[in-house]
PDB file of N, CA and C in Angstrom:
ATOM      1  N   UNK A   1      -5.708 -14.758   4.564  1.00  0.00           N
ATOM      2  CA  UNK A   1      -5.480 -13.401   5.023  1.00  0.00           C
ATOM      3  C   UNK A   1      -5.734 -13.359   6.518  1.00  0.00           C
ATOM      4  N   UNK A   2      -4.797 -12.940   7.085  1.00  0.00           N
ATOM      5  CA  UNK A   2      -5.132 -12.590   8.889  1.00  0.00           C
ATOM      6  C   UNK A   2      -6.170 -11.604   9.204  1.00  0.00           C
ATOM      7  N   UNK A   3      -6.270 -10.968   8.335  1.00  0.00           N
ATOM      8  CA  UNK A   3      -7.637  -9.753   9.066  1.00  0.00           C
ATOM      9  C   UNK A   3      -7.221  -8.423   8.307  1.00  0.00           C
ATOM     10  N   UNK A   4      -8.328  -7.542   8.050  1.00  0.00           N
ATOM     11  CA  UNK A   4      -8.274  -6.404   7.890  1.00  0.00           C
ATOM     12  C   UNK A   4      -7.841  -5.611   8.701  1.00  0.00           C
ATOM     13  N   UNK A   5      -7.868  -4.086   8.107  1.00  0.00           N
ATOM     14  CA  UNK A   5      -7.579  -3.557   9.347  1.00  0.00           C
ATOM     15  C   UNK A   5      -8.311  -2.043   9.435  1.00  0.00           C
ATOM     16  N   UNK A   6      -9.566  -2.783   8.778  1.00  0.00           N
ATOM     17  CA  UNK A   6     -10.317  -0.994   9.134  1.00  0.00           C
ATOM     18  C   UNK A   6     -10.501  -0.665  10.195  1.00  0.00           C
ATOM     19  N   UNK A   7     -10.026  -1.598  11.473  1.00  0.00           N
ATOM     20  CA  UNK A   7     -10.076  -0.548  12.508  1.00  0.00           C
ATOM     21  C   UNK A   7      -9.339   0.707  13.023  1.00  0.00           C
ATOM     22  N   UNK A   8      -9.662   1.299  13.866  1.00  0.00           N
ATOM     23  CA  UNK A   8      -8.553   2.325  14.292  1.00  0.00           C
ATOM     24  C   UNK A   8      -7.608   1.433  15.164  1.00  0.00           C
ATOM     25  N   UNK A   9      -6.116   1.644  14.709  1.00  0.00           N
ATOM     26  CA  UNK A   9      -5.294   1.252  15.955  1.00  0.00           C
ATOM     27  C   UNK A   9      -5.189   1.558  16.999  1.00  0.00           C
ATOM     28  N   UNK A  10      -4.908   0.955  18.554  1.00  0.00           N
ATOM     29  CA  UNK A  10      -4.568   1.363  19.539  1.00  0.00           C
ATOM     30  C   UNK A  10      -4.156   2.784  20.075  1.00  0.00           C
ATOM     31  N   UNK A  11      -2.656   2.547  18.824  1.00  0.00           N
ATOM     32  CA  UNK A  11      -2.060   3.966  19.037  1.00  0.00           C
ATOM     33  C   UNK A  11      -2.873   5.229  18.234  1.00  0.00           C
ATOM     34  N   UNK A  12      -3.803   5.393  17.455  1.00  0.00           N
ATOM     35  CA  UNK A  12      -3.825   6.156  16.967  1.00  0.00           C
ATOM     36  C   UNK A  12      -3.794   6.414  15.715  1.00  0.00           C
ATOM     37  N   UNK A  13      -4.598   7.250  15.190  1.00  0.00           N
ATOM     38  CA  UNK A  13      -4.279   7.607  13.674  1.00  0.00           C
ATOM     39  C   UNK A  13      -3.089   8.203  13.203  1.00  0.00           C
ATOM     40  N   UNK A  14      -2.323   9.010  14.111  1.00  0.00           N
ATOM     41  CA  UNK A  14      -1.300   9.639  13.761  1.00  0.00           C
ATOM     42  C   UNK A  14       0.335   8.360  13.926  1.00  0.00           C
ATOM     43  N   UNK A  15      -0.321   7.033  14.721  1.00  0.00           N
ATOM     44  CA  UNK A  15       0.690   6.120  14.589  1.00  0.00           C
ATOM     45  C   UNK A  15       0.809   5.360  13.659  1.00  0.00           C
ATOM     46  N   UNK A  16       0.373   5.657  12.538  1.00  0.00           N
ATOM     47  CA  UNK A  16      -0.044   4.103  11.821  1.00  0.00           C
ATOM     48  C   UNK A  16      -0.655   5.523  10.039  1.00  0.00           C
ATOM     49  N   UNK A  17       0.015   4.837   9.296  1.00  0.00           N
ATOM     50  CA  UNK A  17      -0.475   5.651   8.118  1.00  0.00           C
ATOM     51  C   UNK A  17      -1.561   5.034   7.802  1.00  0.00           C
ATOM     52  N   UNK A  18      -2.999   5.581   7.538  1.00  0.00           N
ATOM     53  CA  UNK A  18      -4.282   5.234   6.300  1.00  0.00           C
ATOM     54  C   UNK A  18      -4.277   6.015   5.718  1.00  0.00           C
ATOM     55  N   UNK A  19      -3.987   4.462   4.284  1.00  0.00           N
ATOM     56  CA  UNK A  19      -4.161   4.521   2.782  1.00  0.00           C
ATOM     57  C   UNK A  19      -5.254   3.473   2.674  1.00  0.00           C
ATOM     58  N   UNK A  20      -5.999   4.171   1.002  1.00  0.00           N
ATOM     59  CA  UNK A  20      -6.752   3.835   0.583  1.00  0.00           C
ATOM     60  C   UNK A  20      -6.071   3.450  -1.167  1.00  0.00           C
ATOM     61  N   UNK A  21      -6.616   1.613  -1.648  1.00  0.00           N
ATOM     62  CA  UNK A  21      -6.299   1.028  -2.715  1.00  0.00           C
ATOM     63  C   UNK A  21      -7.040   2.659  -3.718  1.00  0.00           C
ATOM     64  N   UNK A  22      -6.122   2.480  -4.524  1.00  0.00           N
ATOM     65  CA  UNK A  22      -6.326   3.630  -6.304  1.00  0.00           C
ATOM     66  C   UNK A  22      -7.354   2.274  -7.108  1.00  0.00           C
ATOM     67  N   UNK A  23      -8.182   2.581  -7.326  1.00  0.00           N
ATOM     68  CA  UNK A  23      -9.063   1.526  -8.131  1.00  0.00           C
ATOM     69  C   UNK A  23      -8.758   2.026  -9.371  1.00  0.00           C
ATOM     70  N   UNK A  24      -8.955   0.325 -10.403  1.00  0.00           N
ATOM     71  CA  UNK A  24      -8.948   0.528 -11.747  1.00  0.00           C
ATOM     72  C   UNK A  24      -6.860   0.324 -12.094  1.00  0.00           C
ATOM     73  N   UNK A  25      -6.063   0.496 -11.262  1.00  0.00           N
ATOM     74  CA  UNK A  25      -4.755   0.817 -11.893  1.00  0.00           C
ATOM     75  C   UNK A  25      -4.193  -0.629 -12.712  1.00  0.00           C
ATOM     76  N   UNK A  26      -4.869  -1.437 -12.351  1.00  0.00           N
ATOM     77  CA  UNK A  26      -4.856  -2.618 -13.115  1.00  0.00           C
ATOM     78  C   UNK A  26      -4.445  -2.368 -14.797  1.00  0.00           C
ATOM     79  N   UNK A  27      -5.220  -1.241 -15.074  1.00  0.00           N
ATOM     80  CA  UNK A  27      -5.823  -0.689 -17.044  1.00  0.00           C
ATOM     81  C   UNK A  27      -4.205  -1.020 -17.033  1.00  0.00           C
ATOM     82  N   UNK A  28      -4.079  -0.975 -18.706  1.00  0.00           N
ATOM     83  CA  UNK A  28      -3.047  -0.888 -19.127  1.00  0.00           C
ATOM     84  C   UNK A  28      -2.364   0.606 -19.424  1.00  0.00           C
ATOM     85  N   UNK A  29      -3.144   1.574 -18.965  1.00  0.00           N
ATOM     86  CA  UNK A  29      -2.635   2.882 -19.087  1.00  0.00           C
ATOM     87  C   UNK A  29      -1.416   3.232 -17.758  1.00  0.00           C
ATOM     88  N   UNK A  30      -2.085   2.274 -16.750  1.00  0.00           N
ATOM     89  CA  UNK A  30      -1.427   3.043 -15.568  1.00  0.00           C
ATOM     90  C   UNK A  30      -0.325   1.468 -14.974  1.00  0.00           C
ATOM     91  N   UNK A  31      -0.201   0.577 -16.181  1.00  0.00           N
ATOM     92  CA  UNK A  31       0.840  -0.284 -16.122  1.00  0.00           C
ATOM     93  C   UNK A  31       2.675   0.488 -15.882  1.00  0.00           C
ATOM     94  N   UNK A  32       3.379  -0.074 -14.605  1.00  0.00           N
ATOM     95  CA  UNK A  32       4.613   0.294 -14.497  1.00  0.00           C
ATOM     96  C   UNK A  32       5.402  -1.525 -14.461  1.00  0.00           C
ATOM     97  N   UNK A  33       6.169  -1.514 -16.307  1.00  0.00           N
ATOM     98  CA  UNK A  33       6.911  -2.358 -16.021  1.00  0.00           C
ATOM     99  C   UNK A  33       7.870  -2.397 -15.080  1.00  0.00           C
ATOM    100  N   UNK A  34       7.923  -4.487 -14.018  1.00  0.00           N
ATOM    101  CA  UNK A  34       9.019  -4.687 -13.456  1.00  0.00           C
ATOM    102  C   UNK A  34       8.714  -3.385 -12.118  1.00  0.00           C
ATOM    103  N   UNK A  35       7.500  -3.611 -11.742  1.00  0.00           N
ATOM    104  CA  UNK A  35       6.885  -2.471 -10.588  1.00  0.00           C
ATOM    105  C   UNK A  35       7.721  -3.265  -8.938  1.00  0.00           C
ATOM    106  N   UNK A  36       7.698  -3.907  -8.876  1.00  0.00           N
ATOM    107  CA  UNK A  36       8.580  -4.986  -7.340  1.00  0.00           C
ATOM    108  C   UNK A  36       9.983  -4.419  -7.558  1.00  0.00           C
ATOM    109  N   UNK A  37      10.672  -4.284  -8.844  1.00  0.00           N
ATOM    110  CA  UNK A  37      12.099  -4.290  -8.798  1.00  0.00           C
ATOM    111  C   UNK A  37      11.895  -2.699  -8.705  1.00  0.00           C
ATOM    112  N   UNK A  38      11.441  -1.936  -9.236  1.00  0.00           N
ATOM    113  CA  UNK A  38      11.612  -0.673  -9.036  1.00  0.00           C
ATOM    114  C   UNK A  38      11.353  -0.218  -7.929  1.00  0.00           C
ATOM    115  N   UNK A  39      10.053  -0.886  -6.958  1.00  0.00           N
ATOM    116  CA  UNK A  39       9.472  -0.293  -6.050  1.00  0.00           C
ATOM    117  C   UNK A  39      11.069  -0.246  -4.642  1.00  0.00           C
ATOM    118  N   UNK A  40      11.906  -1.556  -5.617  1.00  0.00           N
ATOM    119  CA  UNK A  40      12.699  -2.258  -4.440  1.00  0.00           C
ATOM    120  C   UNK A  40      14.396  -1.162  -4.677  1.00  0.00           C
ATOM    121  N   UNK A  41      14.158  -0.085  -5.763  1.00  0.00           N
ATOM    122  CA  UNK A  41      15.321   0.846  -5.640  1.00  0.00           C
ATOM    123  C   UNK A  41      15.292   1.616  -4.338  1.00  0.00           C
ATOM    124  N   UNK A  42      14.358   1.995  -4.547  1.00  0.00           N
ATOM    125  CA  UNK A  42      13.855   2.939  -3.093  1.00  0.00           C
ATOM    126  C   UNK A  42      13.916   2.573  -1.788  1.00  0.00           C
ATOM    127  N   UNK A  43      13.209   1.386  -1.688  1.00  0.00           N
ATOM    128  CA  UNK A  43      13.079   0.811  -0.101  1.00  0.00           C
ATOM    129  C   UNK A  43      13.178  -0.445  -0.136  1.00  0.00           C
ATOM    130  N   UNK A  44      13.440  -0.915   0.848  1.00  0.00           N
ATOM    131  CA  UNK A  44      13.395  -2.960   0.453  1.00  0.00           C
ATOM    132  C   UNK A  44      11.967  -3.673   0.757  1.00  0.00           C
ATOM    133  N   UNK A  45      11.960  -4.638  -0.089  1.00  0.00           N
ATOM    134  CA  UNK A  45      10.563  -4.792  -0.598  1.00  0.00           C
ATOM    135  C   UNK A  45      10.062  -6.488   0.936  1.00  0.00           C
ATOM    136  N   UNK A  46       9.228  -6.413   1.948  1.00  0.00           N
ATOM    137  CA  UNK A  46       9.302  -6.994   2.744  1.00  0.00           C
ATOM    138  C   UNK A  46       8.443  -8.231   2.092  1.00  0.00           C
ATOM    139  N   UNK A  47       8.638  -9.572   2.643  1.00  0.00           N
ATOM    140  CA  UNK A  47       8.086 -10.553   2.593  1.00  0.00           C
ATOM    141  C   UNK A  47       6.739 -10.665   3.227  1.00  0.00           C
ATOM    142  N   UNK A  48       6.040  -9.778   4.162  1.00  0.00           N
ATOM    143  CA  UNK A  48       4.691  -9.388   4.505  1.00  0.00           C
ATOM    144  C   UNK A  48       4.567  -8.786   3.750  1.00  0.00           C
ATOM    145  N   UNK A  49       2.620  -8.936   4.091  1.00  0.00           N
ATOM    146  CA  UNK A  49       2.402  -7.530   3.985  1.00  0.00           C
ATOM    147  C   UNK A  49       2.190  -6.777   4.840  1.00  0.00           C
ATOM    148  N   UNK A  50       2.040  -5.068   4.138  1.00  0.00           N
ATOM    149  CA  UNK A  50       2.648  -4.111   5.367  1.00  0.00           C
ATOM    150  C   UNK A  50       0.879  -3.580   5.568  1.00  0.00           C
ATOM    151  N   UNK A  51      -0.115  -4.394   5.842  1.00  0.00           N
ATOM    152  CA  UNK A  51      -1.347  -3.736   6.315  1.00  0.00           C
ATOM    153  C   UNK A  51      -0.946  -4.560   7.723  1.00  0.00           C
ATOM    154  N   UNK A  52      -1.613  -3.351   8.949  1.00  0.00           N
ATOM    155  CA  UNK A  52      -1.829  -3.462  10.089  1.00  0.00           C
ATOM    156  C   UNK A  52      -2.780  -4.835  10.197  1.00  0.00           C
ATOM    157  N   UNK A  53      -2.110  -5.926  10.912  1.00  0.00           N
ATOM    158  CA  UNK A  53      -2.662  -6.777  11.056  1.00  0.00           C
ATOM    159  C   UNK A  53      -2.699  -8.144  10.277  1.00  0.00           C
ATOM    160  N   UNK A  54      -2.185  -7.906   9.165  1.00  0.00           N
ATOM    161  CA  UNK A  54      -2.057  -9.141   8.319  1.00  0.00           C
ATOM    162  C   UNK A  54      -0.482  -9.220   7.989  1.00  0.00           C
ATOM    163  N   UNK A  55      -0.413 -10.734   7.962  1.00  0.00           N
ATOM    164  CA  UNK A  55       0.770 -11.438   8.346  1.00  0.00           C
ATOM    165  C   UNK A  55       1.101 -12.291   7.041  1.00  0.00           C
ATOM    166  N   UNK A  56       0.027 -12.127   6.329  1.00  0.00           N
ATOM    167  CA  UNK A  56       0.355 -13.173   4.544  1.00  0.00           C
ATOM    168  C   UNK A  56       1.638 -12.366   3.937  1.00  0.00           C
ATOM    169  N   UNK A  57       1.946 -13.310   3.242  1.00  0.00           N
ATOM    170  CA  UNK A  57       2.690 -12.748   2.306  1.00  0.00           C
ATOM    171  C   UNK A  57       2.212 -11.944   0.833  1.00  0.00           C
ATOM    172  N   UNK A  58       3.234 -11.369   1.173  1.00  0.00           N
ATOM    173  CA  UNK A  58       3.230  -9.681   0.130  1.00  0.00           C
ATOM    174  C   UNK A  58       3.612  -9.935  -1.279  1.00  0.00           C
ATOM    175  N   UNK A  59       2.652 -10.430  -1.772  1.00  0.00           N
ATOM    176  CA  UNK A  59       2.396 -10.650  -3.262  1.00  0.00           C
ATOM    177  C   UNK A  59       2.307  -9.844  -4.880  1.00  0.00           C
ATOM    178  N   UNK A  60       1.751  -8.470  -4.009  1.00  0.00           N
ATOM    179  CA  UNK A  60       1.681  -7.666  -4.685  1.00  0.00           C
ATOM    180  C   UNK A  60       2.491  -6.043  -4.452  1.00  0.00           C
ATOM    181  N   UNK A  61       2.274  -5.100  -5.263  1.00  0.00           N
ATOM    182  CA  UNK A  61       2.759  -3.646  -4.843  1.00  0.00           C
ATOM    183  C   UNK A  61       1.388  -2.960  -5.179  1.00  0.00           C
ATOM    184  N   UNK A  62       0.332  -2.836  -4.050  1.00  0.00           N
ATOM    185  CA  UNK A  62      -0.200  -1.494  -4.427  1.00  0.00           C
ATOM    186  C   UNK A  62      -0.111  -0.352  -4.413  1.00  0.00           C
ATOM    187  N   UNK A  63      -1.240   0.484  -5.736  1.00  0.00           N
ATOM    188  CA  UNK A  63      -1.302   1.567  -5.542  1.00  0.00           C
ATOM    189  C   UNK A  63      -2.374   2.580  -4.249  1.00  0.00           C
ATOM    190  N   UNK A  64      -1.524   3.407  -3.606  1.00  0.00           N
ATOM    191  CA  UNK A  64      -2.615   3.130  -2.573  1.00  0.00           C
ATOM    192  C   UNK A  64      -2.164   5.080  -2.809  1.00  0.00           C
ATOM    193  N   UNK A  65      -3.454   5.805  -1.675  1.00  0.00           N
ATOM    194  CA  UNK A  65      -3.445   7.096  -1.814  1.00  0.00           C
ATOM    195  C   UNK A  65      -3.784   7.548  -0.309  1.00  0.00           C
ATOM    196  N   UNK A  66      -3.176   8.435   0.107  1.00  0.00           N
ATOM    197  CA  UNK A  66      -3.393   8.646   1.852  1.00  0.00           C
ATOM    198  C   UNK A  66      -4.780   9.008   1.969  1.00  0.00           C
ATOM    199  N   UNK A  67      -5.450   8.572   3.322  1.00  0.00           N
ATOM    200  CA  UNK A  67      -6.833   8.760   3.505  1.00  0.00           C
ATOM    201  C   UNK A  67      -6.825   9.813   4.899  1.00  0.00           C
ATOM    202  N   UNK A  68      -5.457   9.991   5.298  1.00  0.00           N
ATOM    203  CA  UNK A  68      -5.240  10.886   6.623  1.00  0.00           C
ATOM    204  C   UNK A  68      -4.208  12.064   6.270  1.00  0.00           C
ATOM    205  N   UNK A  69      -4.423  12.894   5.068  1.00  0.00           N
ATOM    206  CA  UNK A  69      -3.712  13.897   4.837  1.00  0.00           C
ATOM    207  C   UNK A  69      -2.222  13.995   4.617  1.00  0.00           C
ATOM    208  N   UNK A  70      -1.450  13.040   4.986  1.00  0.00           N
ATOM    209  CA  UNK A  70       0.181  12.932   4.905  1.00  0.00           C
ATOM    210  C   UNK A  70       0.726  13.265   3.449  1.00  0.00           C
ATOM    211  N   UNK A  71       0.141  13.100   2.306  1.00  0.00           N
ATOM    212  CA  UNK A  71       1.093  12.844   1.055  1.00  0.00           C
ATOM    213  C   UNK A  71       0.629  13.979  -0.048  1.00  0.00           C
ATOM    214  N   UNK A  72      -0.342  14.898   0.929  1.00  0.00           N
ATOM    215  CA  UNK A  72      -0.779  15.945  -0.642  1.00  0.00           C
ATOM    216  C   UNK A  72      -1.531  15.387  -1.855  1.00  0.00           C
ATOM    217  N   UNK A  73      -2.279  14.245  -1.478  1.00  0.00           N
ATOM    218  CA  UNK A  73      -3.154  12.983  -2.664  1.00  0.00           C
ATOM    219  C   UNK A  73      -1.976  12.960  -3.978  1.00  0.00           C
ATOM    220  N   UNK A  74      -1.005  12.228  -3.621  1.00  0.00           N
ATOM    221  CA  UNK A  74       0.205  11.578  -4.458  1.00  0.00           C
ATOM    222  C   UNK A  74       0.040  10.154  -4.449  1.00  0.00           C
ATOM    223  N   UNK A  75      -0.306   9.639  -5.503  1.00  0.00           N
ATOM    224  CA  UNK A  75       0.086   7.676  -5.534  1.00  0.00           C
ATOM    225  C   UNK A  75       1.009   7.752  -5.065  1.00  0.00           C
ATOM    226  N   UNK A  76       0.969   6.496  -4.408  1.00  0.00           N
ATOM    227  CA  UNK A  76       2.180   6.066  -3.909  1.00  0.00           C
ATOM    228  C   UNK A  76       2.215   4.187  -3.934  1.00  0.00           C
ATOM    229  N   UNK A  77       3.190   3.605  -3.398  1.00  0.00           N
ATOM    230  CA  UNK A  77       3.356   2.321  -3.639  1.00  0.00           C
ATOM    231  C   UNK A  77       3.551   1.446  -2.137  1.00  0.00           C
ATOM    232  N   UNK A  78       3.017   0.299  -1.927  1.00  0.00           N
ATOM    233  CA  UNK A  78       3.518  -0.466  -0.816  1.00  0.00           C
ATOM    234  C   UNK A  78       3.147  -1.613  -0.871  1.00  0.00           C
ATOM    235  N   UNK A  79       3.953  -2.727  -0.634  1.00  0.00           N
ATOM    236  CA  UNK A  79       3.453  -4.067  -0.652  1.00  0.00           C
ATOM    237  C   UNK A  79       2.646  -4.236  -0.333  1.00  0.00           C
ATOM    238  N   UNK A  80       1.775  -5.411  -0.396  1.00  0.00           N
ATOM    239  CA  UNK A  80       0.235  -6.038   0.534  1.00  0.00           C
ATOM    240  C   UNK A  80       0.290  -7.566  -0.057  1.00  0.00           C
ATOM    241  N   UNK A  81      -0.744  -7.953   0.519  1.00  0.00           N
ATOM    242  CA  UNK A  81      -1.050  -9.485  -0.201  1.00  0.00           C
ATOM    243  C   UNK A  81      -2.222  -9.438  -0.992  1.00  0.00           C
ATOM    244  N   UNK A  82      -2.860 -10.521  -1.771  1.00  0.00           N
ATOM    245  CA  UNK A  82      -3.607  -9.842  -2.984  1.00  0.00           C
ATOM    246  C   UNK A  82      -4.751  -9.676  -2.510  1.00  0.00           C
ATOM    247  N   UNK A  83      -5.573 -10.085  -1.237  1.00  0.00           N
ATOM    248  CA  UNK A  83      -6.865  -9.712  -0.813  1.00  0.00           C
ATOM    249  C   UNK A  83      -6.636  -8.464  -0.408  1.00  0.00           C
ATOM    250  N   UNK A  84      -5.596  -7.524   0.077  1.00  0.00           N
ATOM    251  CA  UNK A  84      -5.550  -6.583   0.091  1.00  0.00           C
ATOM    252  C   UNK A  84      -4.999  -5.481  -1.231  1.00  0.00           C
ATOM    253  N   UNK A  85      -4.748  -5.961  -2.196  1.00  0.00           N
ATOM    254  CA  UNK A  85      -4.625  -5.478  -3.317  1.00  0.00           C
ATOM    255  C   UNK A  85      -5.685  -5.405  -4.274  1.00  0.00           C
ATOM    256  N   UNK A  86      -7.325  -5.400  -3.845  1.00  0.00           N
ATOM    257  CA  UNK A  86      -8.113  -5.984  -4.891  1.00  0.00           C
ATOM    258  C   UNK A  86      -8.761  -4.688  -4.958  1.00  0.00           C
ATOM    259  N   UNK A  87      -9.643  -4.810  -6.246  1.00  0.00           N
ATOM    260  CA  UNK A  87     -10.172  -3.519  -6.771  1.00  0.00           C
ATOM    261  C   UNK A  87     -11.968  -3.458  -5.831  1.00  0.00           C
ATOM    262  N   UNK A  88     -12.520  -5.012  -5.005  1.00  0.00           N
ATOM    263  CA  UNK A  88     -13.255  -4.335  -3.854  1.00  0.00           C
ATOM    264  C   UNK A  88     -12.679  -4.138  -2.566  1.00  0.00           C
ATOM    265  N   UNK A  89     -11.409  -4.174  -2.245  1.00  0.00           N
ATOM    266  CA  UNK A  89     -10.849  -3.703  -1.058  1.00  0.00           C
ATOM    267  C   UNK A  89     -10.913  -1.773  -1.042  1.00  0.00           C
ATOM    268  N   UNK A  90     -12.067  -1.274  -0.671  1.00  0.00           N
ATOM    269  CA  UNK A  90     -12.303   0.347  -1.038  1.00  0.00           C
ATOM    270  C   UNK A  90     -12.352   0.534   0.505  1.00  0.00           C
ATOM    271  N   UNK A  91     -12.104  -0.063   1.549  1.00  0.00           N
ATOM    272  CA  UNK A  91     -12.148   0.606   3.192  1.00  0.00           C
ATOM    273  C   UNK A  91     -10.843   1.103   3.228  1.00  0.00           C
ATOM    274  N   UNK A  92     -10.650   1.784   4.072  1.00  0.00           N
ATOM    275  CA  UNK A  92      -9.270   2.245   4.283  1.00  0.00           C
ATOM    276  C   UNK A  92      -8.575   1.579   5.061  1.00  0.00           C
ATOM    277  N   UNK A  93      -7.666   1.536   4.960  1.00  0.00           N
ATOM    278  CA  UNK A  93      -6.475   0.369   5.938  1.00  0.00           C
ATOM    279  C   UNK A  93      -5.497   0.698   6.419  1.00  0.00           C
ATOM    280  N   UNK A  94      -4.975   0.424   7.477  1.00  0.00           N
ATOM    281  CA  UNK A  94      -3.865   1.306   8.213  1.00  0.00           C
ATOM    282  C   UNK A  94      -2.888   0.773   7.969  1.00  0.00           C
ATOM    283  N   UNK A  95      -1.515   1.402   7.594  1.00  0.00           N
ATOM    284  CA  UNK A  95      -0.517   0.016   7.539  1.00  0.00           C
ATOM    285  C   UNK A  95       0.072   0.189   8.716  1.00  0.00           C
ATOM    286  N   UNK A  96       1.329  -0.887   8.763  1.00  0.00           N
ATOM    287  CA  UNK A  96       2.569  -1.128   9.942  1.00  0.00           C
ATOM    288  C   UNK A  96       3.303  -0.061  10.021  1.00  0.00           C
ATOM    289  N   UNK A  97       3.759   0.056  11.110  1.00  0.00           N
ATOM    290  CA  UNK A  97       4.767   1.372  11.252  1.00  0.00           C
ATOM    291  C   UNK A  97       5.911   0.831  10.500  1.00  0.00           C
ATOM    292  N   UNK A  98       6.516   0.006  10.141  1.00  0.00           N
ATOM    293  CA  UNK A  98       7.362  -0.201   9.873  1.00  0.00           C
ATOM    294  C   UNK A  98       7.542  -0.115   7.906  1.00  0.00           C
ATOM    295  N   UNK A  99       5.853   0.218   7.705  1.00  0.00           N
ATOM    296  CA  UNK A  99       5.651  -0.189   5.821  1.00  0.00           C
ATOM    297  C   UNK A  99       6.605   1.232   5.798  1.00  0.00           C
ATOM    298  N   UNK A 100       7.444   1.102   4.176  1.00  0.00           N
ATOM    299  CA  UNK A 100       7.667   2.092   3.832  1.00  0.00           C
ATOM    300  C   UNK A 100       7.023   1.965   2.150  1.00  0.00           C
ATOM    301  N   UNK A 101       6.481   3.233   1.929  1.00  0.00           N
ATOM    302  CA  UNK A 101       5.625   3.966   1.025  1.00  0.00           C
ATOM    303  C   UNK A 101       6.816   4.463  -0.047  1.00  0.00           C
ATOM    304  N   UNK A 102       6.636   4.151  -1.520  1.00  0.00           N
ATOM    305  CA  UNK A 102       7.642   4.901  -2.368  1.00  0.00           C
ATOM    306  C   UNK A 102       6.763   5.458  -3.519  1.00  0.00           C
ATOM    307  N   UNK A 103       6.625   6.793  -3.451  1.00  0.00           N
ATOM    308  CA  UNK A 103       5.551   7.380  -4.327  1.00  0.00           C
ATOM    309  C   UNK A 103       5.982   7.414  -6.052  1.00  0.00           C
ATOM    310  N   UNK A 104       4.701   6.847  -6.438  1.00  0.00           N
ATOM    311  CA  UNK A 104       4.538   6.337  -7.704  1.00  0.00           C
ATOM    312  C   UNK A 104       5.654   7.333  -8.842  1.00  0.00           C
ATOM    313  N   UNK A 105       5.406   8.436  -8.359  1.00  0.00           N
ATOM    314  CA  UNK A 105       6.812   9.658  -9.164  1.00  0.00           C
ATOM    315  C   UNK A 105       7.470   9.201  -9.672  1.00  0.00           C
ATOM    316  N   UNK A 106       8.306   8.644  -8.492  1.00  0.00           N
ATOM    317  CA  UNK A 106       9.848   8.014  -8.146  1.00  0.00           C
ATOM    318  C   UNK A 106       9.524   7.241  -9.561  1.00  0.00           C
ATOM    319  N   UNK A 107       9.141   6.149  -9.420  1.00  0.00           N
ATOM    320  CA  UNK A 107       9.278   4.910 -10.220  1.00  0.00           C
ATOM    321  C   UNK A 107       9.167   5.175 -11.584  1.00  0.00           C
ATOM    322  N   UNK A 108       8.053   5.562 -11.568  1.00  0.00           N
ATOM    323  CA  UNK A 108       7.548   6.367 -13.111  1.00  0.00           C
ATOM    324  C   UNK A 108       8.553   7.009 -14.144  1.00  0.00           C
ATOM    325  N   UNK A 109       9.787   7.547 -13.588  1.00  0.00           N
ATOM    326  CA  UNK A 109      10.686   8.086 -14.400  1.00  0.00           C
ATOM    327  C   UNK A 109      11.358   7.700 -15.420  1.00  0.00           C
TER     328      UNK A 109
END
């Protein structure tokens, strides 16, 4: 893993979305079969991951929940790699301007 990214970015909080991992979605209650192919109707699914600062590859789709007011506390979905997908990753993390977010709704249908 290249680094976390609980810091504040350069630009700003308002440049850079923080989300925080949904703990526990692992259960089998809050299982979404074939979650990569669905996540990948919506937006295209990048070969990073989309946390500020790390450059591994994007292994997983977490569930992550805004920690800076943007989404109305809606799951939502975005690649990461699995140290950033883990159930003690609980700091908040900024992603790339470039992550795009596809809220859990969508998929769920």
């Amino acid at each position: 893993m290249s680094g976390y990214a609980s810091w504040r970015p350069a630009g700003g909080m308002n440049t850079h979305r923080c989300v925080k991992n949904v703990n526990g979605t692992s259960a089998d209650r809050y299982a979404v079969p074939h979650l990569k192919q669905k996540y990948s109707e919506f937006a295209s699914y990048p070969s990073t991951c989309q946390v500020l600062g790390c450059s591994d590859h994007a292994t997983a789709t977490a569930h992550v929940i805004s920690c800076d007011g943007r989404s109305g506390g809606s799951w939502s979905l975005v690649p990461v790699c699995a140290a950033h997908n883990n159930h003690y990753q609980t700091e908040p993390m900024y992603l790339k301007t470039s992550a795009q977010t596809v809220r859990l709704s969508k998929v769920r249908r």
